[in-house]
Protein backbone atom coordinates (compact mmCIF):
# COMPACT_ATOMS: atom_id res chain seq x y z
CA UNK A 1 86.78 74.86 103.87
CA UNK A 2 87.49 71.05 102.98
CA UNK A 3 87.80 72.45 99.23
CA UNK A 4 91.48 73.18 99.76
CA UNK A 5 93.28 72.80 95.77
CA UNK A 6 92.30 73.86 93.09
CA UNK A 7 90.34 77.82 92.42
CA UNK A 8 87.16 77.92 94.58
CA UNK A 9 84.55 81.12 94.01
CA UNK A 10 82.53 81.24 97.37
CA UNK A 11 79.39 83.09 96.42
CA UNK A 12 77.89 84.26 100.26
CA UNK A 13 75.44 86.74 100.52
CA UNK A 14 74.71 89.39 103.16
CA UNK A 15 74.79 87.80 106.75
CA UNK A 16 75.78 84.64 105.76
CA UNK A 17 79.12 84.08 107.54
CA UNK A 18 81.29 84.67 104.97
CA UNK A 19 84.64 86.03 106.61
CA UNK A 20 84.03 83.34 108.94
CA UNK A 21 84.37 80.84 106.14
CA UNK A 22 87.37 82.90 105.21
CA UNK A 23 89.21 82.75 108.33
CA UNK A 24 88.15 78.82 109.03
CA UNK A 25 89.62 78.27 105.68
CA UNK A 26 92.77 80.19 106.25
CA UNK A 27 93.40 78.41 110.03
CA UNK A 28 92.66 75.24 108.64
CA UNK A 29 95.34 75.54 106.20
CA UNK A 30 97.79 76.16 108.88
CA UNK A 31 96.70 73.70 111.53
CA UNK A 32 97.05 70.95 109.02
CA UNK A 33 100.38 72.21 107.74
CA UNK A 34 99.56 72.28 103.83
CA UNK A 35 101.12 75.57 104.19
CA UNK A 36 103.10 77.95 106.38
CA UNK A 37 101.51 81.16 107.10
CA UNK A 38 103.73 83.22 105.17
CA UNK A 39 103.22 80.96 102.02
CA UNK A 40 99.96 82.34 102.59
CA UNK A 41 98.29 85.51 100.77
CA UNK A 42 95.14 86.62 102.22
CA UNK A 43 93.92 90.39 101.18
CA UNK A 44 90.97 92.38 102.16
CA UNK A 45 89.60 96.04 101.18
CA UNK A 46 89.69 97.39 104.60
CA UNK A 47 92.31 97.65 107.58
CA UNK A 48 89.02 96.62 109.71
CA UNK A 49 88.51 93.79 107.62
CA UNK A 50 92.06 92.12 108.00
CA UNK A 51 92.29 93.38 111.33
CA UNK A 52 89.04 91.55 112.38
CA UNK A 53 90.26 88.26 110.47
CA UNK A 54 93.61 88.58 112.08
CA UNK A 55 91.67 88.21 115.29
CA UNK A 56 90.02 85.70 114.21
CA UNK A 57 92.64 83.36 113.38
CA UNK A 58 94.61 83.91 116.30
CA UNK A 59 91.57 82.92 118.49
CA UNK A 60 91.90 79.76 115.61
CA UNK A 61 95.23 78.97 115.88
CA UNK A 62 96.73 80.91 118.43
CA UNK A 63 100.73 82.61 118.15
CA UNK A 64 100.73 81.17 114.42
CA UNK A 65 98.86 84.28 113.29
CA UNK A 66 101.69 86.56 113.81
CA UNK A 67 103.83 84.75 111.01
CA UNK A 68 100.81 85.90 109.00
CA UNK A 69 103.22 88.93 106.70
CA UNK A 70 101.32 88.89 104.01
CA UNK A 71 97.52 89.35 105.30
CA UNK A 72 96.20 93.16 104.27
CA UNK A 73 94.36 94.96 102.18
CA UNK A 74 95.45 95.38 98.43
CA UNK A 75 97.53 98.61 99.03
CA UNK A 76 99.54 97.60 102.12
CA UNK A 77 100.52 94.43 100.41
CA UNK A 78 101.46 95.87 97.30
CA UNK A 79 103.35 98.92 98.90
CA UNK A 80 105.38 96.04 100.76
CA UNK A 81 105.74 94.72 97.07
CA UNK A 82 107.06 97.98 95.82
CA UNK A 83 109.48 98.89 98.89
CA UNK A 84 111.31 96.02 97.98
CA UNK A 85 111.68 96.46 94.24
CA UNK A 86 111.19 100.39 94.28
CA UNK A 87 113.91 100.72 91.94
CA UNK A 88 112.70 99.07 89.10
CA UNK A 89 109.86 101.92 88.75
CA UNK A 90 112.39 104.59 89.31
CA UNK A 91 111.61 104.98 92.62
CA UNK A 92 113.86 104.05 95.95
CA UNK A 93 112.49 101.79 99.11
CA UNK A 94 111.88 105.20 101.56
CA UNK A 95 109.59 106.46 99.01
CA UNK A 96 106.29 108.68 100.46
CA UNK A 97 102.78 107.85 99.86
CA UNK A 98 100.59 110.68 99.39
CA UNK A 99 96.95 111.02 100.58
CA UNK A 100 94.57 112.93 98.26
CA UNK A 101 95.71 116.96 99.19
CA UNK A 102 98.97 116.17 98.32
CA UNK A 103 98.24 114.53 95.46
CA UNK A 104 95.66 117.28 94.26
CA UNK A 105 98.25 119.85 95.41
CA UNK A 106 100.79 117.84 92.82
CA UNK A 107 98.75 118.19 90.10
CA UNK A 108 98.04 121.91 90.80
CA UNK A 109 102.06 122.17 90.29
CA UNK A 110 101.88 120.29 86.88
CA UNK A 111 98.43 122.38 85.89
CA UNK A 112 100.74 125.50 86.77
CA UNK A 113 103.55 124.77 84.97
CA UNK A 114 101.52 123.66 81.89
CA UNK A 115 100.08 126.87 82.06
CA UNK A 116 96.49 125.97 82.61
CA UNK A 117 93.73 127.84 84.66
CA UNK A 118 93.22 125.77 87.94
CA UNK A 119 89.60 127.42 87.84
CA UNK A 120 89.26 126.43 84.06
CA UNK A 121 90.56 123.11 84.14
CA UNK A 122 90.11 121.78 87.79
CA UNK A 123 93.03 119.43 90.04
CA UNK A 124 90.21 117.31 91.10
CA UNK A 125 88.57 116.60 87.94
CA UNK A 126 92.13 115.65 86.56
CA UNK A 127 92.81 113.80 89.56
CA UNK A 128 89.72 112.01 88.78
CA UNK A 129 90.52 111.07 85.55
CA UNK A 130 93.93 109.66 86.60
CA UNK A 131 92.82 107.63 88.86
CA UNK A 132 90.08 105.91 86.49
CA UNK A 133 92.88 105.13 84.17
CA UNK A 134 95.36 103.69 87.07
CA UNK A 135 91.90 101.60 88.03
CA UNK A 136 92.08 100.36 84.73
CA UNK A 137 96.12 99.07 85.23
CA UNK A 138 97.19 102.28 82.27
CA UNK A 139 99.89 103.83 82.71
CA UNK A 140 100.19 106.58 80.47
CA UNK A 141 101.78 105.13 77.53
CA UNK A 142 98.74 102.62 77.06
CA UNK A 143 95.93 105.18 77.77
CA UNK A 144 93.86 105.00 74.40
CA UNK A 145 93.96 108.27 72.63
CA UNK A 146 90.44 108.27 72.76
CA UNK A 147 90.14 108.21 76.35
CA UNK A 148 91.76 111.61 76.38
CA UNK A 149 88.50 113.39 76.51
CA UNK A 150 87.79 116.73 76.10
CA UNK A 151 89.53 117.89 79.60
CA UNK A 152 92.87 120.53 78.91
CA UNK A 153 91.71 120.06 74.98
CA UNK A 154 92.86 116.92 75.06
CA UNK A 155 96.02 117.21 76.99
CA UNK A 156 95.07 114.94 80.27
CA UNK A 157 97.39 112.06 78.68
CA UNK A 158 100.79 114.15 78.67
CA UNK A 159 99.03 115.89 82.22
CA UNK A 160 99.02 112.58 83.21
CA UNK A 161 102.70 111.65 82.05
CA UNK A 162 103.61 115.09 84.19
CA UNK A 163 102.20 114.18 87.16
CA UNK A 164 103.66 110.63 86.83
CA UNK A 165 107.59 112.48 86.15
CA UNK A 166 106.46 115.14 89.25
CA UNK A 167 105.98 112.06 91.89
CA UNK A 168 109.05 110.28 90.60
CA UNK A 169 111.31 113.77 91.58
CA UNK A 170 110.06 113.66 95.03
CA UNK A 171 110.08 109.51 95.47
CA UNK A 172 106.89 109.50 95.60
CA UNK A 173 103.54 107.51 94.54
CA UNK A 174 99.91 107.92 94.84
CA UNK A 175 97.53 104.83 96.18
CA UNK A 176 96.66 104.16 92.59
CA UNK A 177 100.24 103.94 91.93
CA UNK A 178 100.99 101.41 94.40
CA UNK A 179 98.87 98.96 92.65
CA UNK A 180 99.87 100.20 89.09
CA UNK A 181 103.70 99.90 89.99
CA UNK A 182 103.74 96.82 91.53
CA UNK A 183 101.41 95.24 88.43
CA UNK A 184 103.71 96.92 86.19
CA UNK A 185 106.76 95.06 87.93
CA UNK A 186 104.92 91.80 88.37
CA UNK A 187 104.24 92.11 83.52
CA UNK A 188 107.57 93.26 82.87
CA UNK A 189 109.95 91.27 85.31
CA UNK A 190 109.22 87.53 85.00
CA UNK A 191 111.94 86.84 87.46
CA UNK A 192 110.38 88.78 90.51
CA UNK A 193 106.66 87.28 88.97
CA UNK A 194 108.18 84.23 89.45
CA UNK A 195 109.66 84.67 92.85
CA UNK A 196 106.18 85.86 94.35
CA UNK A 197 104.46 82.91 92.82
CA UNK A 198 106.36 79.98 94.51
CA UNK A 199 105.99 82.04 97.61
CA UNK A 200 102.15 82.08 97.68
CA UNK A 201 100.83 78.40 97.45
CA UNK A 202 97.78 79.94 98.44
CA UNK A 203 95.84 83.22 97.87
CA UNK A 204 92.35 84.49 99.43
CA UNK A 205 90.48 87.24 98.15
CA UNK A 206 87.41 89.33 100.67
CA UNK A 207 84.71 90.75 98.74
CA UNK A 208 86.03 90.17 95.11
CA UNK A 209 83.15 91.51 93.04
CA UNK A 210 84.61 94.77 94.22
CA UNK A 211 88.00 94.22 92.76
CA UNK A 212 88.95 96.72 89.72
CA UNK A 213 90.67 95.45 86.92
CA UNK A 214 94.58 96.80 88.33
CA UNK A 215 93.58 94.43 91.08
CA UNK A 216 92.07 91.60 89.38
CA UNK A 217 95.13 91.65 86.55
CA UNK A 218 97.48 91.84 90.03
CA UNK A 219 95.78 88.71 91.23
CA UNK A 220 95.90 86.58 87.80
CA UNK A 221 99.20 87.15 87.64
CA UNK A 222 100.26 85.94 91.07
CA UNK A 223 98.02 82.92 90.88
CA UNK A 224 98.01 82.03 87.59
CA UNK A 225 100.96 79.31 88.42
CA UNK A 226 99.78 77.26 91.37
CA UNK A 227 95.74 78.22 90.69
CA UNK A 228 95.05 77.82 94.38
CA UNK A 229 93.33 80.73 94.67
CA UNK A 230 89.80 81.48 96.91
CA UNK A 231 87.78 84.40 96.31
CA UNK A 232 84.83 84.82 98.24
CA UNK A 233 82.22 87.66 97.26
CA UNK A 234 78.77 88.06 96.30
CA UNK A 235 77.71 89.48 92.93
CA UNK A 236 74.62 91.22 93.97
CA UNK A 237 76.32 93.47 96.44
CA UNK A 238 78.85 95.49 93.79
CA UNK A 239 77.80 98.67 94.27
CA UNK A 240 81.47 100.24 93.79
CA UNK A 241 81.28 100.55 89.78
CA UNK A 242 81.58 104.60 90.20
CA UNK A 243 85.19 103.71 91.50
CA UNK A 244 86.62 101.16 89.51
CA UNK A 245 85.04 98.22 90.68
CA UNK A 246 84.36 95.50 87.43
CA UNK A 247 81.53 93.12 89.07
CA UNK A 248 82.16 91.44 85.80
CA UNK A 249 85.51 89.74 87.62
CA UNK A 250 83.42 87.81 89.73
CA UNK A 251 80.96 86.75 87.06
CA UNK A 252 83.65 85.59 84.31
CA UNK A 253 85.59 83.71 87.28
CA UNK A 254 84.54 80.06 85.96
CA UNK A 255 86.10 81.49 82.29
CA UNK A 256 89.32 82.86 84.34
CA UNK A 257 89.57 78.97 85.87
CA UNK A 258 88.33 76.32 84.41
CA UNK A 259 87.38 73.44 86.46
CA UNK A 260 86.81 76.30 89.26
CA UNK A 261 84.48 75.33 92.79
CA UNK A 262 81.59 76.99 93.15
CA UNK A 263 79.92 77.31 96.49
CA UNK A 264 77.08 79.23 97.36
CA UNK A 265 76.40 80.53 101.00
CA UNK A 266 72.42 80.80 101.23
CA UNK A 267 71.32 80.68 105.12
CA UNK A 268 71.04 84.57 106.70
CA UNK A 269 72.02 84.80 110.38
CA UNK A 270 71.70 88.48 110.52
CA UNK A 271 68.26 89.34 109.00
CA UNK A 272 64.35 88.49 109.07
CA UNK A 273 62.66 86.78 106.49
CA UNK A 274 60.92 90.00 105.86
CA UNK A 275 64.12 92.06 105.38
CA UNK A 276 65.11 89.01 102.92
CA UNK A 277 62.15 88.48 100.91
CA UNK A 278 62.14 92.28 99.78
CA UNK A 279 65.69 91.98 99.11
CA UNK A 280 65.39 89.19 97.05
CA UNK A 281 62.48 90.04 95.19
CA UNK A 282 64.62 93.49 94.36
CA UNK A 283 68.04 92.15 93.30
CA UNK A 284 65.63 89.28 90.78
CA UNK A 285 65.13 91.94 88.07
CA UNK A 286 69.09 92.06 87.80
CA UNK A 287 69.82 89.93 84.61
CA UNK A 288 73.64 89.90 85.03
CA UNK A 289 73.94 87.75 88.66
CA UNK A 290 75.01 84.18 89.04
CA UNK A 291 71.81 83.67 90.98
CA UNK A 292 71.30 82.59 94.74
CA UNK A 293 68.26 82.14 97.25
CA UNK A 294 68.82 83.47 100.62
CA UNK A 295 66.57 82.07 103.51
CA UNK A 296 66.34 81.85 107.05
CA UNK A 297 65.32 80.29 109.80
CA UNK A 298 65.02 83.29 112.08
CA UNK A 299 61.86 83.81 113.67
CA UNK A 300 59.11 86.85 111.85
CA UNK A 301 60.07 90.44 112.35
CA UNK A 302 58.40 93.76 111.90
CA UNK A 303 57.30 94.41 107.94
CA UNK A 304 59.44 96.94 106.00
CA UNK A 305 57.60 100.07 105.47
CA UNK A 306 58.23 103.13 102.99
CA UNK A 307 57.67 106.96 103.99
CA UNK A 308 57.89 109.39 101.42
CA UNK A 309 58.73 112.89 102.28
CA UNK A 310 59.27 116.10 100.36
CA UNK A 311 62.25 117.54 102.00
CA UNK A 312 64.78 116.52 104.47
CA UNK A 313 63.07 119.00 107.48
CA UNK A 314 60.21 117.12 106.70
CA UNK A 315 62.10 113.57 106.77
CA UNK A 316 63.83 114.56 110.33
CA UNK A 317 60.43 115.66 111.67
CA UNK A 318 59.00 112.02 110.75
CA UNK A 319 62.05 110.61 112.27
CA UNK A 320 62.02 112.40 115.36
CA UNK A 321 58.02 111.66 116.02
CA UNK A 322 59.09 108.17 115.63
CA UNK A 323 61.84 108.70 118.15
CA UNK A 324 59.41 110.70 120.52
CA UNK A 325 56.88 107.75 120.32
CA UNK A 326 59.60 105.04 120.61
CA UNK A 327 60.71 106.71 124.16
CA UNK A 328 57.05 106.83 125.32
CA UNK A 329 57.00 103.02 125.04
CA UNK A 330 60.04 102.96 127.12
CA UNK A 331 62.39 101.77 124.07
CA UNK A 332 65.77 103.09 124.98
CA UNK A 333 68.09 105.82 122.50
CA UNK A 334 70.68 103.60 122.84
CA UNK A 335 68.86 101.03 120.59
CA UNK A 336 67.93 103.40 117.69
CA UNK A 337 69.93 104.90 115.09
CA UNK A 338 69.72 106.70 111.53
CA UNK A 339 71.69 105.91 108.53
CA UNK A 340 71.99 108.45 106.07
CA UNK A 341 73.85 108.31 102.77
CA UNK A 342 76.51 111.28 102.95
CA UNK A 343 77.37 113.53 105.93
CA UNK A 344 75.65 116.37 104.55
CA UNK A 345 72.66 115.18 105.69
CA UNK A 346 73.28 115.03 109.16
CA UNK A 347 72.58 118.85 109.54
CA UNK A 348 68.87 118.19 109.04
CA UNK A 349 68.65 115.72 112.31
CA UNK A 350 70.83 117.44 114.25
CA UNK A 351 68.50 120.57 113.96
CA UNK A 352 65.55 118.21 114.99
CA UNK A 353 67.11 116.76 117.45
CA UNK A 354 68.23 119.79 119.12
CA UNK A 355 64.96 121.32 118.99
CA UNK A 356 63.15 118.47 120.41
CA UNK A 357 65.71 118.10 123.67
CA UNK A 358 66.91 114.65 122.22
CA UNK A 359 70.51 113.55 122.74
CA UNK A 360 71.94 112.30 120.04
CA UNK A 361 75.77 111.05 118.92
CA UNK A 362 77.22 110.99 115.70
CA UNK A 363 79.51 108.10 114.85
CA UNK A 364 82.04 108.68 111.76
CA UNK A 365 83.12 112.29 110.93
CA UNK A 366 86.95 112.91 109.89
CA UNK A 367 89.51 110.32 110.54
CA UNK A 368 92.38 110.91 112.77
CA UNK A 369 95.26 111.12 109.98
CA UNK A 370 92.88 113.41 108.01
CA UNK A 371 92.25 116.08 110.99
CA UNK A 372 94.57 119.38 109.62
CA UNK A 373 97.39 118.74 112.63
CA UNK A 374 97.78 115.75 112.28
CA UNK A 375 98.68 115.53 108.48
CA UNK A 376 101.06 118.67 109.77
CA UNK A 377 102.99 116.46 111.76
CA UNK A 378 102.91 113.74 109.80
CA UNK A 379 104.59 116.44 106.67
CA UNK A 380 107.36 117.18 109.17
CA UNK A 381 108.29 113.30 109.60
CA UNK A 382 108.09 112.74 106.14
CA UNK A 383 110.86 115.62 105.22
CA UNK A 384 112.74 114.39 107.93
CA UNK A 385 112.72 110.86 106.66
CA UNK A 386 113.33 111.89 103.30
CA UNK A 387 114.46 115.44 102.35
CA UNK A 388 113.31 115.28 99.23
CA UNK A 389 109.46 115.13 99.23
CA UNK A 390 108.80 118.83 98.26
CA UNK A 391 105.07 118.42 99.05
CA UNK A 392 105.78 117.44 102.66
CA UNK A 393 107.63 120.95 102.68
CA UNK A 394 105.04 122.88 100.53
CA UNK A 395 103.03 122.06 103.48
CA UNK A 396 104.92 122.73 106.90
CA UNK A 397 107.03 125.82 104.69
CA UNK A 398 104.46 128.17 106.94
CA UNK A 399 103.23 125.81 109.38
CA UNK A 400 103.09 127.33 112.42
CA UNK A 401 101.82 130.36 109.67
CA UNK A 402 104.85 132.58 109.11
CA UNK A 403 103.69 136.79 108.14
CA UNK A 404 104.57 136.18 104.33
CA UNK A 405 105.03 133.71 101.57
CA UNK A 406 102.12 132.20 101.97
CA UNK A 407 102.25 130.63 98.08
CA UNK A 408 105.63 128.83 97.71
CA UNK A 409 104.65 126.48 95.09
CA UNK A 410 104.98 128.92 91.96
CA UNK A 411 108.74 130.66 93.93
CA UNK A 412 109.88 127.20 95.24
CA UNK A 413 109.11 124.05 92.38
CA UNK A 414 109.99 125.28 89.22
CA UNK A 415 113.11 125.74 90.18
CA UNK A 416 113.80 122.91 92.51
CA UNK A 417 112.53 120.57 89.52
CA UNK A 418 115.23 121.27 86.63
CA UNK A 419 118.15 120.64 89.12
CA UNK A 420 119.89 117.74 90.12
CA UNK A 421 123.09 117.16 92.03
CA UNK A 422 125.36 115.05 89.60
CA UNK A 423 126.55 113.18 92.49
CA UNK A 424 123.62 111.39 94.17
CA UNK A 425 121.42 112.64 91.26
CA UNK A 426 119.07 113.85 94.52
CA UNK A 427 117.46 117.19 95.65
CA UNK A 428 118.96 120.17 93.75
CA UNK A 429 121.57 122.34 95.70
CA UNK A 430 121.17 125.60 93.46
CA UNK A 431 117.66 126.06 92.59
CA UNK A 432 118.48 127.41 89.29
CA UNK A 433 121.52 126.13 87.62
CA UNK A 434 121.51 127.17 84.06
CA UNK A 435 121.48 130.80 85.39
CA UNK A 436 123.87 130.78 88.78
CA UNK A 437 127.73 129.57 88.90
CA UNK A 438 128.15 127.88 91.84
CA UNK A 439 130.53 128.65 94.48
CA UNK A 440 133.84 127.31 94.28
CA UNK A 441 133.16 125.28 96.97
CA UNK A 442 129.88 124.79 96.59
CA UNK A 443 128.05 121.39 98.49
CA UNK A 444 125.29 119.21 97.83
CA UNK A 445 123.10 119.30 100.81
CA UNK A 446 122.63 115.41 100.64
CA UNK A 447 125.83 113.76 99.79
CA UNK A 448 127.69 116.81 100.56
CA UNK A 449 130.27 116.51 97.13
CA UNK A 450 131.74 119.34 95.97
CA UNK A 451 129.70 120.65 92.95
CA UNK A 452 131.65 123.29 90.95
CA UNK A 453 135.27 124.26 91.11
CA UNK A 454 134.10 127.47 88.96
CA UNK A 455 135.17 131.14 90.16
CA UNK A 456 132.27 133.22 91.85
CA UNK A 457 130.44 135.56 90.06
CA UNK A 458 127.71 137.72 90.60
CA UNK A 459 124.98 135.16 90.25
CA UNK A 460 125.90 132.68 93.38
CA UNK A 461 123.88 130.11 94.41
CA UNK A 462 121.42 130.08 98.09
CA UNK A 463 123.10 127.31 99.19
CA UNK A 464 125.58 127.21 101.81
CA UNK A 465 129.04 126.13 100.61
CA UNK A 466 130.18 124.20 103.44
CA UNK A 467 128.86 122.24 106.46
CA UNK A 468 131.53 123.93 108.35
CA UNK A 469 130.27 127.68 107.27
CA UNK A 470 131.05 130.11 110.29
CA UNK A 471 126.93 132.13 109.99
CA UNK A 472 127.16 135.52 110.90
CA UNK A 473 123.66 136.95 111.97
CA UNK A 474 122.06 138.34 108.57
CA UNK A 475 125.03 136.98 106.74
CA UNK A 476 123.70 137.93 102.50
CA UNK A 477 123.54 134.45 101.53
CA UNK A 478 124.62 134.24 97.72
CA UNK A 479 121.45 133.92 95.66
CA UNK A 480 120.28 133.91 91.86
CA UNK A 481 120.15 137.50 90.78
CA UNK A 482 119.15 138.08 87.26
CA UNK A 483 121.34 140.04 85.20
CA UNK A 484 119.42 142.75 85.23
CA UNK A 485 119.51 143.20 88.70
CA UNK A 486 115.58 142.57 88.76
CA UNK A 487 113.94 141.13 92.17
CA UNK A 488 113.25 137.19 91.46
CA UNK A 489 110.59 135.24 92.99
CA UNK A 490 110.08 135.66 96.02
CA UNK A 491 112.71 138.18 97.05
CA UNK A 492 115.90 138.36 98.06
CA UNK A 493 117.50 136.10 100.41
CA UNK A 494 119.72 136.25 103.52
CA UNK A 495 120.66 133.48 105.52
CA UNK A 496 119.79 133.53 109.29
CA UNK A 497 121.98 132.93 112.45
CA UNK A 498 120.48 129.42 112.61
CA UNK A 499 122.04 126.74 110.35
CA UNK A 500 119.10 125.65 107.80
CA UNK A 501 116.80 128.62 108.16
CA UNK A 502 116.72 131.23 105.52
CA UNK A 503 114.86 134.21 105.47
CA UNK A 504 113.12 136.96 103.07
CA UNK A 505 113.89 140.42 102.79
CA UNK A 506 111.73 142.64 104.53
CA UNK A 507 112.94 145.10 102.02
CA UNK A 508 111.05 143.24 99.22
CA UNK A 509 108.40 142.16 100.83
CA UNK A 510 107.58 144.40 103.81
CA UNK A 511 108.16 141.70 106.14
CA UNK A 512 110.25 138.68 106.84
CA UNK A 513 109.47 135.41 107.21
CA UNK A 514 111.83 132.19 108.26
CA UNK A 515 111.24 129.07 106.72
CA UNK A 516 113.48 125.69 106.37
CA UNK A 517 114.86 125.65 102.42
């Protein structure tokens, strides 16, 4: 904590107090006024994790902690980066962030109009591959031809450069972009590197041997000037490496900063000396550790013991015998628990556990903004916040479900991607241009400018033609008929008694269904 200039690497095993030694650090560089707290960069991996120091430092330092802007995890930081310098990346400051369906349903659009089999040539293998590469801080001009692999024959680099052009036509960005964007800014625009670098005087880092190279390049970058940087982490708990995660940041820190602190947190306040001698004597066969002995002066526990098993009916038996036999010695539920690696494996115990009569709770399951409604709701604020996210409207197009059109991707995106108002260069107001003259007076539905002063033919665009348009219930809207007179995709349209609401022909289709265009 006392170590204040200068790069310090604080090496603190498990149960050690190392976010304590983070947040000490942090208040005491307030309550000593070596710096402000918003000349202060402090990033974590988790919302937990900067929640909890947050707490911490307010019980610290008290009201201070709310000046505290710039204390998050890597994404929120750098998406408060990017808002503010969106346009440099081609992007504006409302810009969406997607979660992982939209993003896999965004590559599904590129795979389509590629012409690739989605059952061939999977979303989420390609999604997979992307975000390796954005890991790695490529965009797709620097990918290595070699790295191309074998998915698409070899097309995932210009499959990549798609997707990259799709999210820019909706304003939108991934959470691997957030990090790639914002490192791309910080390498090609010295003068906003240079404004972010007097503004930090300090920077803290939580669990850095989990840190991918994106991140660690973000970090060298931003201290790189004053050096005052503190990264505390512990180099025999990377066990990330299957998402990005380079343990080798942590171990070439010294080579990163020369002159650099090292401090090693040794003394466990969570665990036994059993736990920590077969910990220990586990992690000593790994060659590539900076090295550390972690003791204790906590009284003897229970020794560790090993079952083997040949199933998992067989493993929840043995675990419910030892739950039986726990409650018989008056031990209480409430003080016993099972971990399990994935929640797959849950089903086995639950089984058990309902045969045997034993209640039982399980703790995780989906997150609130995953559960289906809620990501509904949050698609309609996100098209009402900004019109044109496509995805957002992809998904709420037949939520609650409409009777028809239940695949609007392949009627809907092709078209809406080739056009452009020339105006406000935004969301298309015909959706195919090079094959519809616009109505004379023809408006852009987001700067409302008059798009064509052309005479109307046949082919007319959907849109209406003026805010002021006097509907008249099952008006024929003009639409983008094909010479031949042929039915396009997804039928014809008419345009409902309610402004914004189209609807398709039930005399395509069978039946009708009203959607928002």
């Amino acid at each position: 904590m006392e170590t204040i200039d200068g790069p310090v690497l604080v090496l603190a095993g498990a149960g050690t107090g190392k976010t304590r030694a983070l947040t000490a650090r942090l208040a005491h560089l307030i309550a000593t006024g070596r710096a402000y707290p918003g000349e202060i960069l402090a990033v974590t991996f988790t919302n937990k994790a900067a929640r909890e120091m947050q707490h911490r430092v307010g019980q610290m330092i008290g009201g201070a902690v709310e000046g505290m802007t710039w204390l998050g995890t890597f994404h929120s930081v750098s998406a408060r980066m990017l808002r503010r310098h969106a346009e440099l990346v081609g992007l504006t400051g409302s810009f969406s962030i997607l979660d992982t369906d939209d993003q896999i349903r965004a590559i599904k659009q590129v795979l389509t109009l590629a012409n690739l089999d989605e059952k061939r040539w999977p979303a989420r293998v390609l999604a997979g591959i992307i975000d390796r590469w954005k890991n790695r801080g490529w965009t797709p001009d620097q990918v290595p031809p070699a790295e191309a692999g074998s998915f698409a024959d070899g097309k995932a680099i210009s499959l990549y450069q798609a997707y990259q052009d799709r999210l820019k036509t909706v304003n939108a960005c991934d959470f691997g972009d957030l990090l790639l964007h914002t490192l791309s800014i910080l390498q090609h625009h010295p003068d906003v590197l240079e404004q972010y670098q007097r503004r930090f005087k300090y920077i803290m880092v939580d669990e850095y041997q989990d840190t991918n190279v994106c991140q660690y390049l973000w970090l060298r970058l931003l201290a790189q000037s004053r050096k005052n940087i503190c990264c505390v982490g512990d180099d025999d708990q990377s066990i990330y490496s299957w998402r990005g995660a380079e343990v080798a940041n942590i171990l070439r820190f010294e080579q990163d900063f020369p002159g650099a602190h090292v401090i090693r947190l040794e003394q466990n306040y969570r665990s036994t000396p059993e736990i920590l001698g077969a910990a220990s004597g586990l992690i000593a066969a790994n060659q590539s550790r900076l090295g550390k002995t972690l003791w204790t002066d906590a009284p003897s526990g229970q020794p560790l013991e090993v079952v083997s098993v040949w199933d998992g009916a067989e493993e929840a038996r043995v675990i419910g015998e030892r739950i039986e036999s726990g409650m018989v010695r008056g031990e209480s539920l409430g003080d016993m628990a099972v971990l399990v690696r994935a929640s797959f494996q849950t089903r086995e115990f639950e089984d058990r556990f309902l045969t045997l009569g034993l209640p039982y709770r399980i703790v995780g399951g989906f997150r609130f903004y995953e559960r289906a409604e809620i990501r509904d709701a949050m698609a309609y604020l996100r098209l009402i916040r900004q019109p044109d996210d496509d995805l957002a409207f992809e998904r709420i197009v037949n939520t609650p479900s409409a009777a028809s059109a239940t695949r609007p991707s392949r009627s809907f995106i092709p078209w809406r991607v080739r056009a452009a108002c020339r105006w406000c260069g935004r969301r298309p107001s015909c959706p195919r241009p090079t094959s519809c003259r616009r109505r004379r007076d023809a408006r852009c539905p987001v700067c409302w400018q008059t798009l064509s002063a052309g005479a109307t033919a046949s082919r007319r665009c959907i849109m209406p033609h003026s805010r002021a348009q006097s509907w008249t219930s099952q008006a024929t809207l003009p639409c983008c008929r094909r010479t031949n007179r042929q039915r396009p995709p997804g039928g014809w349209r008419t345009w409902s008694n309610s402004p914004g609401r189209w609807r398709i022909s039930s005399r395509w289709q069978g039946s009708s269904t009203t959607s928002r265009w």
